[in-house]
Protein backbone atom coordinates (compact mmCIF):
# COMPACT_ATOMS: atom_id res chain seq x y z
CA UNK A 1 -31.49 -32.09 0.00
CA UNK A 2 -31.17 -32.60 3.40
CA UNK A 3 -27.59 -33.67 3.13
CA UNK A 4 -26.99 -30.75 1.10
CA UNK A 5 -28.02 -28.70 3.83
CA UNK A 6 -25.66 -30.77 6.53
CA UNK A 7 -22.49 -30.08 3.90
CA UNK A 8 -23.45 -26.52 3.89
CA UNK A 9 -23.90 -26.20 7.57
CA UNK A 10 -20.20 -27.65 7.54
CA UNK A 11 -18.77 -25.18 5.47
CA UNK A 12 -19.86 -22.48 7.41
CA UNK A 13 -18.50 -24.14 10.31
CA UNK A 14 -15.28 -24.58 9.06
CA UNK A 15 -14.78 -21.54 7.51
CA UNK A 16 -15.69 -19.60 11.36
CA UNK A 17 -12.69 -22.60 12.72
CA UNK A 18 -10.13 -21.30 10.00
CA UNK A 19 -10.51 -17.99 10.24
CA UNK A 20 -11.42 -17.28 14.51
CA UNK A 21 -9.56 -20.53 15.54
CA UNK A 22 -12.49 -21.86 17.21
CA UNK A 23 -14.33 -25.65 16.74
CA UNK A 24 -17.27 -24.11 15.33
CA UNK A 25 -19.82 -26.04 17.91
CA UNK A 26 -22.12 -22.17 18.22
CA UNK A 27 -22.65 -22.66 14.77
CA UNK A 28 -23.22 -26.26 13.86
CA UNK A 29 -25.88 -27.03 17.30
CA UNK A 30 -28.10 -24.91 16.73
CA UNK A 31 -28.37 -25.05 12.61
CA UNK A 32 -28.66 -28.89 13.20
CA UNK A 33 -31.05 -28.57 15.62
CA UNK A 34 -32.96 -26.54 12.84
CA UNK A 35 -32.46 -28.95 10.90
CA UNK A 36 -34.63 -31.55 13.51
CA UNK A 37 -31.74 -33.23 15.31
CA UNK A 38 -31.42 -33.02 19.13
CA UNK A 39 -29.76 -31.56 20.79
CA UNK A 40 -27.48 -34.22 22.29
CA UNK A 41 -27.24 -35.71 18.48
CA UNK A 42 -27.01 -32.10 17.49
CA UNK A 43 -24.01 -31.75 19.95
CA UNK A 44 -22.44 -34.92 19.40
CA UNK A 45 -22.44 -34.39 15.09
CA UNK A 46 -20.77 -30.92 16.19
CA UNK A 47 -17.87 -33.21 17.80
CA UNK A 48 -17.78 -34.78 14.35
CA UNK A 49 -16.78 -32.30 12.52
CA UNK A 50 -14.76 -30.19 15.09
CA UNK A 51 -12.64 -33.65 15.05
CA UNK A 52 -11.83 -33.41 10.85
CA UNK A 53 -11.68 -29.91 10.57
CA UNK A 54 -9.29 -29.46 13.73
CA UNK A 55 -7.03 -31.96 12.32
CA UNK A 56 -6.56 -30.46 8.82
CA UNK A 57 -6.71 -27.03 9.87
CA UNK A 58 -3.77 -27.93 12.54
CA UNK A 59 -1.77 -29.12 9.57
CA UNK A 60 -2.18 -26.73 7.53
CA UNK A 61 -1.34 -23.96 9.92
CA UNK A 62 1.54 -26.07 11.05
CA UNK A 63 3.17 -26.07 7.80
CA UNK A 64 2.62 -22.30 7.41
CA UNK A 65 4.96 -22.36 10.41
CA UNK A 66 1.90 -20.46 12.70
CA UNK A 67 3.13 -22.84 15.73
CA UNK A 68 4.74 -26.21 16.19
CA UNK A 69 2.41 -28.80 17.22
CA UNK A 70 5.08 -30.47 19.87
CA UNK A 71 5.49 -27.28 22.18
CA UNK A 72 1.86 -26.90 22.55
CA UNK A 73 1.39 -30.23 23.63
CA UNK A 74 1.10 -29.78 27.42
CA UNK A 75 -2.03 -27.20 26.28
CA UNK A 76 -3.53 -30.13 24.48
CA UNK A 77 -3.58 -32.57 27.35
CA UNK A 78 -4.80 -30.38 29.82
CA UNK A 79 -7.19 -29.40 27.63
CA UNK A 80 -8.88 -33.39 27.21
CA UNK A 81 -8.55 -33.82 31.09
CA UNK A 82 -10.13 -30.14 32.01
CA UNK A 83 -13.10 -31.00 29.44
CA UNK A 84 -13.53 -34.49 31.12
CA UNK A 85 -13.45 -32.74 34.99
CA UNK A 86 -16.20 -29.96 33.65
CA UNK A 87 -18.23 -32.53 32.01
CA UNK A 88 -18.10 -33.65 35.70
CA UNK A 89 -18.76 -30.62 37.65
CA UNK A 90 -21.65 -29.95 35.42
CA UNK A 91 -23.14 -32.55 37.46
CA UNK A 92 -22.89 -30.75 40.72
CA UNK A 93 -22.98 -27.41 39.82
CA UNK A 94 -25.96 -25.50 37.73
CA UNK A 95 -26.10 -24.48 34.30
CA UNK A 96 -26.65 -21.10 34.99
CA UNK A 97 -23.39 -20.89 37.40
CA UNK A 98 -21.13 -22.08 34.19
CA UNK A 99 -23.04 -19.80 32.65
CA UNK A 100 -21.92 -16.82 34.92
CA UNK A 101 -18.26 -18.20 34.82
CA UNK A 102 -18.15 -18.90 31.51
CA UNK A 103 -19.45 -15.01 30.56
CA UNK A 104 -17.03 -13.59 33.26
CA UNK A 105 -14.34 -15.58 31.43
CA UNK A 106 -15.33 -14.23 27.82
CA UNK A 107 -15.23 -10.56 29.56
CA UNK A 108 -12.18 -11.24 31.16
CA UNK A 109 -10.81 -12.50 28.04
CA UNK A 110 -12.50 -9.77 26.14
CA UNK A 111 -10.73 -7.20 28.12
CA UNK A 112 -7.38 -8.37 28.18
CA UNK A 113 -7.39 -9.15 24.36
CA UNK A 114 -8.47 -5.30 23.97
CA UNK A 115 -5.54 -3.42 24.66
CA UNK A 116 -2.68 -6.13 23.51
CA UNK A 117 -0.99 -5.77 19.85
CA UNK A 118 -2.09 -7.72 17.25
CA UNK A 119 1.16 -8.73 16.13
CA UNK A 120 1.61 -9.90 19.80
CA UNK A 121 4.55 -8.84 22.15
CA UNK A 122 8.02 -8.28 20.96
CA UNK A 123 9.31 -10.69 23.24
CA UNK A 124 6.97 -13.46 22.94
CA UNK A 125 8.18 -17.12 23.68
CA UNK A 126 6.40 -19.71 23.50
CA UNK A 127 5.04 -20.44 27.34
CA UNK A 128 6.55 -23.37 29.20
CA UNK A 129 4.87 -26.73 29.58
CA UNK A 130 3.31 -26.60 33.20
CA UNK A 131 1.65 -22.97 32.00
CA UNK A 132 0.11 -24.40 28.78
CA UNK A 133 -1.12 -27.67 30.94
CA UNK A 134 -2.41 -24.97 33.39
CA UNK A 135 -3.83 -22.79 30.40
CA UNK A 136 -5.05 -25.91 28.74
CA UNK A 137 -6.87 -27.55 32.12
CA UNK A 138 -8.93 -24.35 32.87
CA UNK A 139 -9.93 -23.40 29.13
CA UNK A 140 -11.09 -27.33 29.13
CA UNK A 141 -13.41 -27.06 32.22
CA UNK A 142 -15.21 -24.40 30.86
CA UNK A 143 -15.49 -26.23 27.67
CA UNK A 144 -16.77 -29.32 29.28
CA UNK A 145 -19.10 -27.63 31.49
CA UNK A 146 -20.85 -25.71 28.27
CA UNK A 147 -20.41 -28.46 25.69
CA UNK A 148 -18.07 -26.22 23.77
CA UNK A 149 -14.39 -26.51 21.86
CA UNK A 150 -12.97 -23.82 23.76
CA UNK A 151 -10.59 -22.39 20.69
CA UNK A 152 -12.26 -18.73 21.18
CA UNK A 153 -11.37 -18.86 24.97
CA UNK A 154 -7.79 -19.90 24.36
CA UNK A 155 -7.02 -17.18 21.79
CA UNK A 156 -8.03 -14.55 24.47
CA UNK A 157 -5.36 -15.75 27.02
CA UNK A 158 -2.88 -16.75 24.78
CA UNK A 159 -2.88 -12.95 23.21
CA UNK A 160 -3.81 -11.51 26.85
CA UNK A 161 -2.18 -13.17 29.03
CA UNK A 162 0.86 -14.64 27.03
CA UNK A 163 1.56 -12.05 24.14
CA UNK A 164 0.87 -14.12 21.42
CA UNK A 165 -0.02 -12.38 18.09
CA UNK A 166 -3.51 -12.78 16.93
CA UNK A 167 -2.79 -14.93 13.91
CA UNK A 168 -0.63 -17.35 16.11
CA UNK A 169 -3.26 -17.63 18.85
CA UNK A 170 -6.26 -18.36 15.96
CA UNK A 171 -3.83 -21.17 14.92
CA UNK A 172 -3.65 -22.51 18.28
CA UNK A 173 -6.92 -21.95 19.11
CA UNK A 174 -7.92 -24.36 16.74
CA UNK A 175 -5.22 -27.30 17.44
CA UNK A 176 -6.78 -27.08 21.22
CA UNK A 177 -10.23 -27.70 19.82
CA UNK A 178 -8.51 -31.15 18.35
CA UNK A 179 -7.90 -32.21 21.23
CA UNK A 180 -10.87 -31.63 23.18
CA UNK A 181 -13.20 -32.14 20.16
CA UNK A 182 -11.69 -35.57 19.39
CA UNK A 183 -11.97 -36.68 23.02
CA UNK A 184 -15.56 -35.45 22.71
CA UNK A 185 -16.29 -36.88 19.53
CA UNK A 186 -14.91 -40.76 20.98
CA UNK A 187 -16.98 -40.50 23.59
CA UNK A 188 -20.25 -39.63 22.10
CA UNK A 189 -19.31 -42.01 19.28
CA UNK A 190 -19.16 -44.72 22.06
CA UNK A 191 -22.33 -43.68 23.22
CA UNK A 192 -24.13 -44.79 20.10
CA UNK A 193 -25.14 -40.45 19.82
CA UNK A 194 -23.31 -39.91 16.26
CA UNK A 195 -24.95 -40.31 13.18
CA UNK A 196 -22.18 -41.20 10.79
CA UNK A 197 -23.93 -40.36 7.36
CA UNK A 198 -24.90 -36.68 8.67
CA UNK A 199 -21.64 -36.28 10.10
CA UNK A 200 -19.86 -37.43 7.12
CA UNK A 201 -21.42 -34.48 4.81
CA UNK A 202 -20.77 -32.18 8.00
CA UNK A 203 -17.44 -32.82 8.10
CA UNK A 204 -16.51 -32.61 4.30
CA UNK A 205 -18.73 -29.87 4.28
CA UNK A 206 -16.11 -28.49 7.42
CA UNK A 207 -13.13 -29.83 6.00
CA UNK A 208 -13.39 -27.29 2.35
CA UNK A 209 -14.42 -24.37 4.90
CA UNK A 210 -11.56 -24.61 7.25
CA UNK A 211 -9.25 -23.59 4.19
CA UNK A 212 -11.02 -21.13 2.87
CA UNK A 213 -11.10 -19.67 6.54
CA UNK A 214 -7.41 -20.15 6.70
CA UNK A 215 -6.86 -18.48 3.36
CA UNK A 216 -8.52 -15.63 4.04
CA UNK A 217 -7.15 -15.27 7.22
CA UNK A 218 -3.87 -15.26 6.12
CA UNK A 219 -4.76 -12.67 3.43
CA UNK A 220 -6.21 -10.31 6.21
CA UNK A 221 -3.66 -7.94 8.21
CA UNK A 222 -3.22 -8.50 12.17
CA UNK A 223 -4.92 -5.56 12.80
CA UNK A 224 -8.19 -5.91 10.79
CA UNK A 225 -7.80 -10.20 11.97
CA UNK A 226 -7.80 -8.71 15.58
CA UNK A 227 -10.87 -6.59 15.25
CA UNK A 228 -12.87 -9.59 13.52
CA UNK A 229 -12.26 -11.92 16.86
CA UNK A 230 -13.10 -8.94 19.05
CA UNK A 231 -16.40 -8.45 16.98
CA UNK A 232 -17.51 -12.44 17.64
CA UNK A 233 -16.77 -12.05 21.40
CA UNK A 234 -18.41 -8.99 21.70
CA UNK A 235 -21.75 -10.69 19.78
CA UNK A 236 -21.09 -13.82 22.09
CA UNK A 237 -21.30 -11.57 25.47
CA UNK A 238 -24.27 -9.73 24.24
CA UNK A 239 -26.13 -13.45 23.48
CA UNK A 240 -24.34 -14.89 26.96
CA UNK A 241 -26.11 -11.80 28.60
CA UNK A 242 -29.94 -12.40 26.81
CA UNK A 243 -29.97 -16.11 27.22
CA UNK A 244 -29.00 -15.20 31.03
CA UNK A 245 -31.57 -12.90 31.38
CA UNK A 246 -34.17 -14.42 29.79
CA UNK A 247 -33.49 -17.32 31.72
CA UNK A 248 -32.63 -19.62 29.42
CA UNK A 249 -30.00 -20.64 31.04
C-alpha cells in the first residue's frame, strides 16, 4: 500500500512537470514527508523522480518540435553550476533572506509574465548562448538555495523577459529541471540519502504523469495554458507570503 501511495504521489508530480514545466519538488516533499520520510530523504526521492520525468518529458517535447535541446544548452549548464553556488550561499546567508529573494523573484516573474502574449512575441529567437548561461546561472542559485528545480522560475523569464510563448517556455522549463534535478539527484545519491525502491515507484509513478501533463497541455489553447501557470504562481506567492509571516521560514 505504501508503494501504491509513492506511485501515486508520482503521478501527480509528473502530471504538474508536463503540464507547468516545472520538476514537481512542491509537490512530491511535502506528500512524502506525509508519508513519514524526512525531509532530506523526502528532498532527495524528489531529485529521483525530477531526474526520469525531466528526461522523458524533454523528449517528448523535443520531438513535438517545442524547442531543440542543443540551443538551450548554455541554459542547462548554468543552470547545474548556479544550483551548486546557491547550495553554497545557503551556507552563509539565511533561509529567510532566499526566502525574500526567492518571493521577489516569483513577483518579479509574476509581473512580467502578466502582460506578455501567450503565443509569445512575433519576433522571438531563440536567445544567444551567454544570455541562456546568464538566465540559466541565476534561475540555478535560487534553486539551490531553496532545494527546488527551478522550471516555474525559468518559464517566467523566458516569456517575460525573452518573448517566448507559453507552451515553448513550459517545455523548457522542464528540460532546465533535467539538468539541475539530475545534478541534484547524483549528489544525494552519493550521499547514501536516496531510497531506490521508493524512488523507483515515484518515478514510474512520474514518468505516466508527465505525458498525460504533456497531452493535455498540448490540447489546451495558449491563452487558457497561460492563465493555468499564472494561477500556480499566484497560489505559490500567497504560500511564500504565510510561511514568511508565520515565520516558518
Amino acid at each position: 500500500m505504501e508503494y501504491l501511495l509513492f506511485a501515486l504521489t508520482g503521478l501527480v508530480a509528473g502530471v504538474a512537470s508536463g503540464f507547468f514545466g516545472i520538476g514537481g519538488g512542491l509537490i512530491v516533499v511535502p506528500l512524502c514527508v506525509a508519508l513519514g520520510e524526512g525531509v532530506k530523504s523526502a528532498i532527495a526521492l524528489s531529485t529521483m523522480q525530477m531526474t526520469f520525468s525531466s528526461i522523458l518529458g524533454s523528449y517528448i517535447n523535443s520531438k513535438k518540435q517545442l524547442f531543440n535541446p542543443l540551443d538551450y544548452l548554455p541554459l542547462g549548464f548554468g543552470g547545474v553550476l548556479g544550483a551548486a553556488c546557491g547550495a553554497y550561499l545557503l551556507t552563509i546567508v539565511s533561509a529567510h533572506i532566499a526566502a525574500l529573494f526567492f518571493l521577489a523573484m516569483l513577483i518579479v516573474g509574476l509581473w512580467r509574465m502578466w502582460g506578455t502574449k501567450a503565443e509569445g512575441k512575433d519576433d522571438a529567437k531563440t536567445p544567444n548562448g551567454i544570455l541562456l548561461f546568464a538566465a540559466g546561472l541565476l534561475v540555478g542559485t535560487y534553486a539551490g538555495m531553496v532545494g527546488v528545480g527551478g522550471g516555474f522560475l525559468l518559464v517566467a523569464i523566458l516569456t517575460g523577459f525573452m518573448g517566448a510563448a507559453i507552451k515553448n517556455a513550459v517545455a523548457i522549463g522542464l528540460y532546465f529541471v533535467l539538468f539541475v534535478g539530475t545534478s541534484a539527484f547524483i549528489t544525494y545519491a552519493l550521499m547514501g540519502y536516496v531510497d531506490f525502491t521508493k524512488g523507483a515507484f515515484l518515478s514510474i509513478g512520474s514518468l505516466l504523469g508527465v505525458q498525460l501533463g504533456i497531452s493535455w497541455a498540448s490540447k489546451v489553447s495558449p491563452k487558457y495554458h497561460k492563465k493555468a501557470v499564472i494561477g500556480v504562481y499566484i497560489l505559490m506567492i500567497i504560500l511564500m507570503i504565510y510561511k514568511i509571516a508565520k515565520g516558518e521560514i
